[in-house]
PDB file of N, CA and C in Angstrom:
ATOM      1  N   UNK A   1       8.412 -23.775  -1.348  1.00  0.00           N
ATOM      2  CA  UNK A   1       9.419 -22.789  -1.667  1.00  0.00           C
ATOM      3  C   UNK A   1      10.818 -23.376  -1.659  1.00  0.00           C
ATOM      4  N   UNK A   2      10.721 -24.324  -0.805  1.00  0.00           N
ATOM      5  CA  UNK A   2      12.186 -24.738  -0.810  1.00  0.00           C
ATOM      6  C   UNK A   2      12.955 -25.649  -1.848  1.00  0.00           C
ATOM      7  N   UNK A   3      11.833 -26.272  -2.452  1.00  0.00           N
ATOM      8  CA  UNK A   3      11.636 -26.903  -3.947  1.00  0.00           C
ATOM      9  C   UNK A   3      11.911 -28.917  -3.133  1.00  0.00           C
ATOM     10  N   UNK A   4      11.944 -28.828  -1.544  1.00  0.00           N
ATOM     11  CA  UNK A   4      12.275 -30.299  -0.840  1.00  0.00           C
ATOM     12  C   UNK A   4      10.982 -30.931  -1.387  1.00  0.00           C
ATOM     13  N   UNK A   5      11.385 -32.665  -1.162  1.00  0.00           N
ATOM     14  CA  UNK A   5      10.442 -33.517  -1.119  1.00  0.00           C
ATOM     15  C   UNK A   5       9.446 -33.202  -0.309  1.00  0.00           C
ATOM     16  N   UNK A   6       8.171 -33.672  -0.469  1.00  0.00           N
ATOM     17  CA  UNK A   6       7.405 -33.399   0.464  1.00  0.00           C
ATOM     18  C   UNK A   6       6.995 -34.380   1.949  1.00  0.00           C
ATOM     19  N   UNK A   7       6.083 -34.156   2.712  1.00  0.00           N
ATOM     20  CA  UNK A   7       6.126 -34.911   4.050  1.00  0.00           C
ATOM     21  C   UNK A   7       5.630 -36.938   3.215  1.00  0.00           C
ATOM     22  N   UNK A   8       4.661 -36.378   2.587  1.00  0.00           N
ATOM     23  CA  UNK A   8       4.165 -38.224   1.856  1.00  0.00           C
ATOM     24  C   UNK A   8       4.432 -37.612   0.407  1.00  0.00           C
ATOM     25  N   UNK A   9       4.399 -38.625  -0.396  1.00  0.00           N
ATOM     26  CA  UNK A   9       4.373 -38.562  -1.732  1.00  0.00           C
ATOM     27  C   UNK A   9       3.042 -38.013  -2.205  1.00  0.00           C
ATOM     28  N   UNK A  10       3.213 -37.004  -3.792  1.00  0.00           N
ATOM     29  CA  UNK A  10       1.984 -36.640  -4.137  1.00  0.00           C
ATOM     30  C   UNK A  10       1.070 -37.367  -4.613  1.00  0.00           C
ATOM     31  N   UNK A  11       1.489 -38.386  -5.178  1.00  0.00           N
ATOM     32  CA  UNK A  11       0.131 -39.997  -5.119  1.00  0.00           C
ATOM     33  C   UNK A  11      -0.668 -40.346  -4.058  1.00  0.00           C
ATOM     34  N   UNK A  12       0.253 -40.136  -3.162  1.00  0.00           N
ATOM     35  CA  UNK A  12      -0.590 -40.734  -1.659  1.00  0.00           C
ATOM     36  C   UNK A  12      -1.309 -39.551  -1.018  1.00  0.00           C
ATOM     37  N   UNK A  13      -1.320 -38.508  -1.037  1.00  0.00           N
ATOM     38  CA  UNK A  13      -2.244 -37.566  -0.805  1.00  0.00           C
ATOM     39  C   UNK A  13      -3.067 -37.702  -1.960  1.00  0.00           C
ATOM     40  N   UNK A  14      -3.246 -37.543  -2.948  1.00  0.00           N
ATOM     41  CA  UNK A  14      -3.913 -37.676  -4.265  1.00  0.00           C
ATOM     42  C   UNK A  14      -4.961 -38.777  -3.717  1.00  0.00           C
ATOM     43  N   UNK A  15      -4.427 -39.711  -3.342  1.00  0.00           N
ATOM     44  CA  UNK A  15      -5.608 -40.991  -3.257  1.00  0.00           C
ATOM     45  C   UNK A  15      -6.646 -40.627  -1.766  1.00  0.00           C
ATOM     46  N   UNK A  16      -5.472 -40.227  -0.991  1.00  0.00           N
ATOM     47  CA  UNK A  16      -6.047 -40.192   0.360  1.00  0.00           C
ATOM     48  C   UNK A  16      -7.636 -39.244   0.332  1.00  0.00           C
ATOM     49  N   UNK A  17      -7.093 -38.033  -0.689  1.00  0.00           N
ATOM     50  CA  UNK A  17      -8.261 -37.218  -0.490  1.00  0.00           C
ATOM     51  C   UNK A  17      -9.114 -37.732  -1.384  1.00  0.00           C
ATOM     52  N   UNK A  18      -9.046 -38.553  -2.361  1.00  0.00           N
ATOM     53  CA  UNK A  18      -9.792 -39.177  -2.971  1.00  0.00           C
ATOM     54  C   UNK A  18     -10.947 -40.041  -2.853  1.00  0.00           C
ATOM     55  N   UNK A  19     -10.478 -41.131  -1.514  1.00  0.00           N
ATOM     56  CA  UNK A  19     -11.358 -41.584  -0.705  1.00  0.00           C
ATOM     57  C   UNK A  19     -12.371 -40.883  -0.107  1.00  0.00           C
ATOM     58  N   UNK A  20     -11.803 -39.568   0.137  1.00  0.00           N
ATOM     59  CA  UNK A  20     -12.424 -38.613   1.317  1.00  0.00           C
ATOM     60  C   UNK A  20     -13.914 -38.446   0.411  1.00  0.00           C
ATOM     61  N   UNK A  21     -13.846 -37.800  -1.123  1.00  0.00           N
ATOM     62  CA  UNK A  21     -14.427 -37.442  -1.774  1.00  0.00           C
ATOM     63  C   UNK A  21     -15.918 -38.375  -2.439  1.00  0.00           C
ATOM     64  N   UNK A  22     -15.058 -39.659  -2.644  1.00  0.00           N
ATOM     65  CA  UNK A  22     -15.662 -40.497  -3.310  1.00  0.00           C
ATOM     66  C   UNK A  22     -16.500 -40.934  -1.887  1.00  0.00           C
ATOM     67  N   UNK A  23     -16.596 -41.162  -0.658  1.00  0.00           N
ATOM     68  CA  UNK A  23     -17.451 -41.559   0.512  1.00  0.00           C
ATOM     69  C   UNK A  23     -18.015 -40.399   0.320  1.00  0.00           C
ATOM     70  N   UNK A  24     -18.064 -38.809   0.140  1.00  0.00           N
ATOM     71  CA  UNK A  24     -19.299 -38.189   0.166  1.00  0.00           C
ATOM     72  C   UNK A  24     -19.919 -38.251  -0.981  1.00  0.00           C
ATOM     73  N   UNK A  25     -19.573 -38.963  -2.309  1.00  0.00           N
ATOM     74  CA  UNK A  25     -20.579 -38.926  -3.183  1.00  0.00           C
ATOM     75  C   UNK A  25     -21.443 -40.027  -2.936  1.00  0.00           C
ATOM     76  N   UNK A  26     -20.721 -41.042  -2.354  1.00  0.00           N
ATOM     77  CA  UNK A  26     -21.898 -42.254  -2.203  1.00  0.00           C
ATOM     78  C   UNK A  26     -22.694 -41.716  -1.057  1.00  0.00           C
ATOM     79  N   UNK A  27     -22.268 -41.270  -0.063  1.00  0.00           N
ATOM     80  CA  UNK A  27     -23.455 -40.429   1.028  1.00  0.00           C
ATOM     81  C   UNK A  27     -24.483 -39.686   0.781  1.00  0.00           C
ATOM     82  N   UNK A  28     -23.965 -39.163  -0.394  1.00  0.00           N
ATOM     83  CA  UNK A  28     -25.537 -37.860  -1.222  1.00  0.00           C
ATOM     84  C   UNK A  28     -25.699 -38.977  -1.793  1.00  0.00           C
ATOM     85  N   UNK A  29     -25.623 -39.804  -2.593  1.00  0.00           N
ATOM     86  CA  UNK A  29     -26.274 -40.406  -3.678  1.00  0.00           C
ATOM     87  C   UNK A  29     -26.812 -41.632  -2.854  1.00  0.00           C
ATOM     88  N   UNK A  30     -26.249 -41.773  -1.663  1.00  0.00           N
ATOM     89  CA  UNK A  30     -27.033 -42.908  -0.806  1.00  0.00           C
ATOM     90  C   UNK A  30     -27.386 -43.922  -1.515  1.00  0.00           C
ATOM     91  N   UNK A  31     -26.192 -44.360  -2.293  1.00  0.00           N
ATOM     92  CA  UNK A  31     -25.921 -46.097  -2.928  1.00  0.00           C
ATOM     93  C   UNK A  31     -24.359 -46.136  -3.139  1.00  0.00           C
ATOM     94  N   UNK A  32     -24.237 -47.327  -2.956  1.00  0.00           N
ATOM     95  CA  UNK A  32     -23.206 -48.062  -3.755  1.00  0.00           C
ATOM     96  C   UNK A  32     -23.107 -47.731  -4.898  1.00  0.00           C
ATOM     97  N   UNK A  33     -20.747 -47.506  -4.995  1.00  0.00           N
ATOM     98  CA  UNK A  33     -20.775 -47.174  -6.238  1.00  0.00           C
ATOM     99  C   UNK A  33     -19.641 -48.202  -6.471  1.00  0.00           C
ATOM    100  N   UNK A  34     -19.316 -48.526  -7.898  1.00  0.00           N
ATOM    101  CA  UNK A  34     -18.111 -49.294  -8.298  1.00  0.00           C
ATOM    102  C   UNK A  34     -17.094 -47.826  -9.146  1.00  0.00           C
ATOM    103  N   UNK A  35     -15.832 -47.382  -8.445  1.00  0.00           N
ATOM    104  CA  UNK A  35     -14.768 -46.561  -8.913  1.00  0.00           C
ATOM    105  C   UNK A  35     -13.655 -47.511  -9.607  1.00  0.00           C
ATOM    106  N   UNK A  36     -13.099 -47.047 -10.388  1.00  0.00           N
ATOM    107  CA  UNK A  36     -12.023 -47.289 -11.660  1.00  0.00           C
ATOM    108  C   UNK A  36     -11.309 -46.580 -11.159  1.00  0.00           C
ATOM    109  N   UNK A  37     -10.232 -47.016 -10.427  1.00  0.00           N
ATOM    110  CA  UNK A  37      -9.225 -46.091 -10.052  1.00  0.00           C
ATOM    111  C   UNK A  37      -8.181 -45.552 -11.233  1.00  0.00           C
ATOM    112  N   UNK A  38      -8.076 -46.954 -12.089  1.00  0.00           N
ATOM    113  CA  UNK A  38      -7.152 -46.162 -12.985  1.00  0.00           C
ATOM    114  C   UNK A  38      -7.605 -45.008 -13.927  1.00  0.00           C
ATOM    115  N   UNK A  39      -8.908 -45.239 -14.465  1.00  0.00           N
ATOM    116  CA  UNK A  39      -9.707 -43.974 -15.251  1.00  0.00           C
ATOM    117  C   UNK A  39     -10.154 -43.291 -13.897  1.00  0.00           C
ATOM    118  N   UNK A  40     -10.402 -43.471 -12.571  1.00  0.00           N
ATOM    119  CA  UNK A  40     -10.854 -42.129 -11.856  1.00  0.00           C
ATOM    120  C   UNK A  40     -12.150 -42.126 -12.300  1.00  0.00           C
ATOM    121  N   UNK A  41     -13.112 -42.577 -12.616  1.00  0.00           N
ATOM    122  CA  UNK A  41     -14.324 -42.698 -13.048  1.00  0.00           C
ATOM    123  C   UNK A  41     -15.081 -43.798 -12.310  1.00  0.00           C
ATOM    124  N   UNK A  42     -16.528 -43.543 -11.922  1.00  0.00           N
ATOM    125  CA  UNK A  42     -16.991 -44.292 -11.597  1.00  0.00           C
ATOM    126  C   UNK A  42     -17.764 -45.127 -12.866  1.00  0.00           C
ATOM    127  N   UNK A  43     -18.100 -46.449 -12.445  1.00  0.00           N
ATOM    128  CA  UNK A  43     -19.001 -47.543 -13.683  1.00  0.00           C
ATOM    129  C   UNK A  43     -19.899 -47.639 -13.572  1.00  0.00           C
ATOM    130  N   UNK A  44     -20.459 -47.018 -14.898  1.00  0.00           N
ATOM    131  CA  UNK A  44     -21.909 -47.233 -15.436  1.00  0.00           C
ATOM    132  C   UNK A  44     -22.678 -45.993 -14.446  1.00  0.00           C
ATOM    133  N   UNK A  45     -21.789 -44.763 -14.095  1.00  0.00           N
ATOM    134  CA  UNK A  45     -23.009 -43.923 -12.861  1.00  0.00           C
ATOM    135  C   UNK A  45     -22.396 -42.313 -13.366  1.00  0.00           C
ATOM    136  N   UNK A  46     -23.470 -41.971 -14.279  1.00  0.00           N
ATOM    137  CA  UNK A  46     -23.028 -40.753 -15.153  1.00  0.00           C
ATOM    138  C   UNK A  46     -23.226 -39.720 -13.599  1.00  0.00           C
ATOM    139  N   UNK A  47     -24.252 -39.761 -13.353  1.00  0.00           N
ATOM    140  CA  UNK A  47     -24.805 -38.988 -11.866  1.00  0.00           C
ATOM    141  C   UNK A  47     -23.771 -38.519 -11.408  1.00  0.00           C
ATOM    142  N   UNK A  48     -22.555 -39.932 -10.790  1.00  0.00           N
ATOM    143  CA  UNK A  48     -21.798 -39.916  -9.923  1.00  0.00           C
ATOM    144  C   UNK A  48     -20.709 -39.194 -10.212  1.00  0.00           C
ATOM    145  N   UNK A  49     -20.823 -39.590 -11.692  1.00  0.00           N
ATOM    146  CA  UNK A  49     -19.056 -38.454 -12.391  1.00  0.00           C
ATOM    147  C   UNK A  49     -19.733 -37.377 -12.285  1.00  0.00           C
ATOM    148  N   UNK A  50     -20.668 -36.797 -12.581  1.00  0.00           N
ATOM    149  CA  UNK A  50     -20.639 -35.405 -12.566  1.00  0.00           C
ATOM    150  C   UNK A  50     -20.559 -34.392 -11.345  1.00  0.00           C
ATOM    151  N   UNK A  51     -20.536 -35.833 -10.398  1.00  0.00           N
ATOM    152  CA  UNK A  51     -20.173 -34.599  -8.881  1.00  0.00           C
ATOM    153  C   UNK A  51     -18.404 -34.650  -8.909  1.00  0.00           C
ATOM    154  N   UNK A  52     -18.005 -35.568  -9.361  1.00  0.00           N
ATOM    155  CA  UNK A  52     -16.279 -35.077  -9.641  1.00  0.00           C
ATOM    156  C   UNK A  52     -15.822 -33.876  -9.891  1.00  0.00           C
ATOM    157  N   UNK A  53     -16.839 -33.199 -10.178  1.00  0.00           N
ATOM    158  CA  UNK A  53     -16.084 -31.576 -10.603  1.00  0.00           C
ATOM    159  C   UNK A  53     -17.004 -30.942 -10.559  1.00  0.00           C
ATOM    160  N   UNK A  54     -16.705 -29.584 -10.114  1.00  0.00           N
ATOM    161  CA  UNK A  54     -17.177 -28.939  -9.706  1.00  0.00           C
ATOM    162  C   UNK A  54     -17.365 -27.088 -11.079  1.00  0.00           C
ATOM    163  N   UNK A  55     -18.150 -26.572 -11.299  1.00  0.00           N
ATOM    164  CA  UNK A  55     -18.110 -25.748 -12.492  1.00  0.00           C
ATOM    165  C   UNK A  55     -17.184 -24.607 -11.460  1.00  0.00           C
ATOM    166  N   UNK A  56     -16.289 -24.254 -12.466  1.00  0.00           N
ATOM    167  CA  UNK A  56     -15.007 -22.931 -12.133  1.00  0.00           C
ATOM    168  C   UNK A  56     -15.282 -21.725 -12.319  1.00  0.00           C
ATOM    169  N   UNK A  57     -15.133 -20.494 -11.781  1.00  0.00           N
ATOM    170  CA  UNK A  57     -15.888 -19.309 -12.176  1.00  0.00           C
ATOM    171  C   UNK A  57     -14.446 -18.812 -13.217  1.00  0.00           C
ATOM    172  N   UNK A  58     -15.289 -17.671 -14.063  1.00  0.00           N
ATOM    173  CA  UNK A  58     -14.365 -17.039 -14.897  1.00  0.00           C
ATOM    174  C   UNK A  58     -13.188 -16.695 -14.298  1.00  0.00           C
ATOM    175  N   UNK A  59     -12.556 -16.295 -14.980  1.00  0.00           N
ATOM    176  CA  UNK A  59     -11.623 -16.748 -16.426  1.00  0.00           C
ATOM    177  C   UNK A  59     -11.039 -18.365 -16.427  1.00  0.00           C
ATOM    178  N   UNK A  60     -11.488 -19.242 -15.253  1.00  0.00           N
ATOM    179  CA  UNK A  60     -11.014 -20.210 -15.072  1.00  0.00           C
ATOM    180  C   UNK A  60     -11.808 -21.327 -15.983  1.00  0.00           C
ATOM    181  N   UNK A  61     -11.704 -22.267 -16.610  1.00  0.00           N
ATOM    182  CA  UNK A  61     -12.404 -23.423 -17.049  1.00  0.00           C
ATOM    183  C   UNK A  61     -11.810 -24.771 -17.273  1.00  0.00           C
ATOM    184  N   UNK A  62     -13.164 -25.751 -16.669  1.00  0.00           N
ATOM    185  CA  UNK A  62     -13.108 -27.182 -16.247  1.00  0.00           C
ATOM    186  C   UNK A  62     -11.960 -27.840 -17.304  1.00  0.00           C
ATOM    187  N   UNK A  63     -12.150 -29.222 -17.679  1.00  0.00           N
ATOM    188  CA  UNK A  63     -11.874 -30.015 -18.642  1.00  0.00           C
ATOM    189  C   UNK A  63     -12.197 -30.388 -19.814  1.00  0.00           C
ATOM    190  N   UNK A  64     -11.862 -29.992 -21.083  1.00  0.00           N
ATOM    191  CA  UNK A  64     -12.908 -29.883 -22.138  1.00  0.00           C
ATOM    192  C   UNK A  64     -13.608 -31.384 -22.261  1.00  0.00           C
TER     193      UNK A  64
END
């Protein structure tokens, strides 16, 4: 509301929870993965991208 900087930068939360995310996909998928940070995609593991997102209920929708 106050329109201030915030406590960390929004990159560094961005990544932080990122890590968070990407260790529970390798935990369900119980393998090793190789991530592309700059595409945000994991390599060669269709499986693995598709836990990146999650399906949105109406009126809301994903990424075309």
């Amino acid at each position: 509301r106050s329109r201030r900087e915030t406590a960390a930068p929004v990159e560094v939360g961005h990544r932080a929870n990122s890590a968070c995310i990407l260790g529970w996909i390798a935990m369900k998928l119980n393998r090793r993965l190789q991530w592309d940070a700059e595409r945000e995609r994991f390599l060669g593991d269709e499986e693995a991208n598709r836990l990146l997102h999650r399906p949105m209920r109406e009126p809301w929708h994903g990424r075309a």
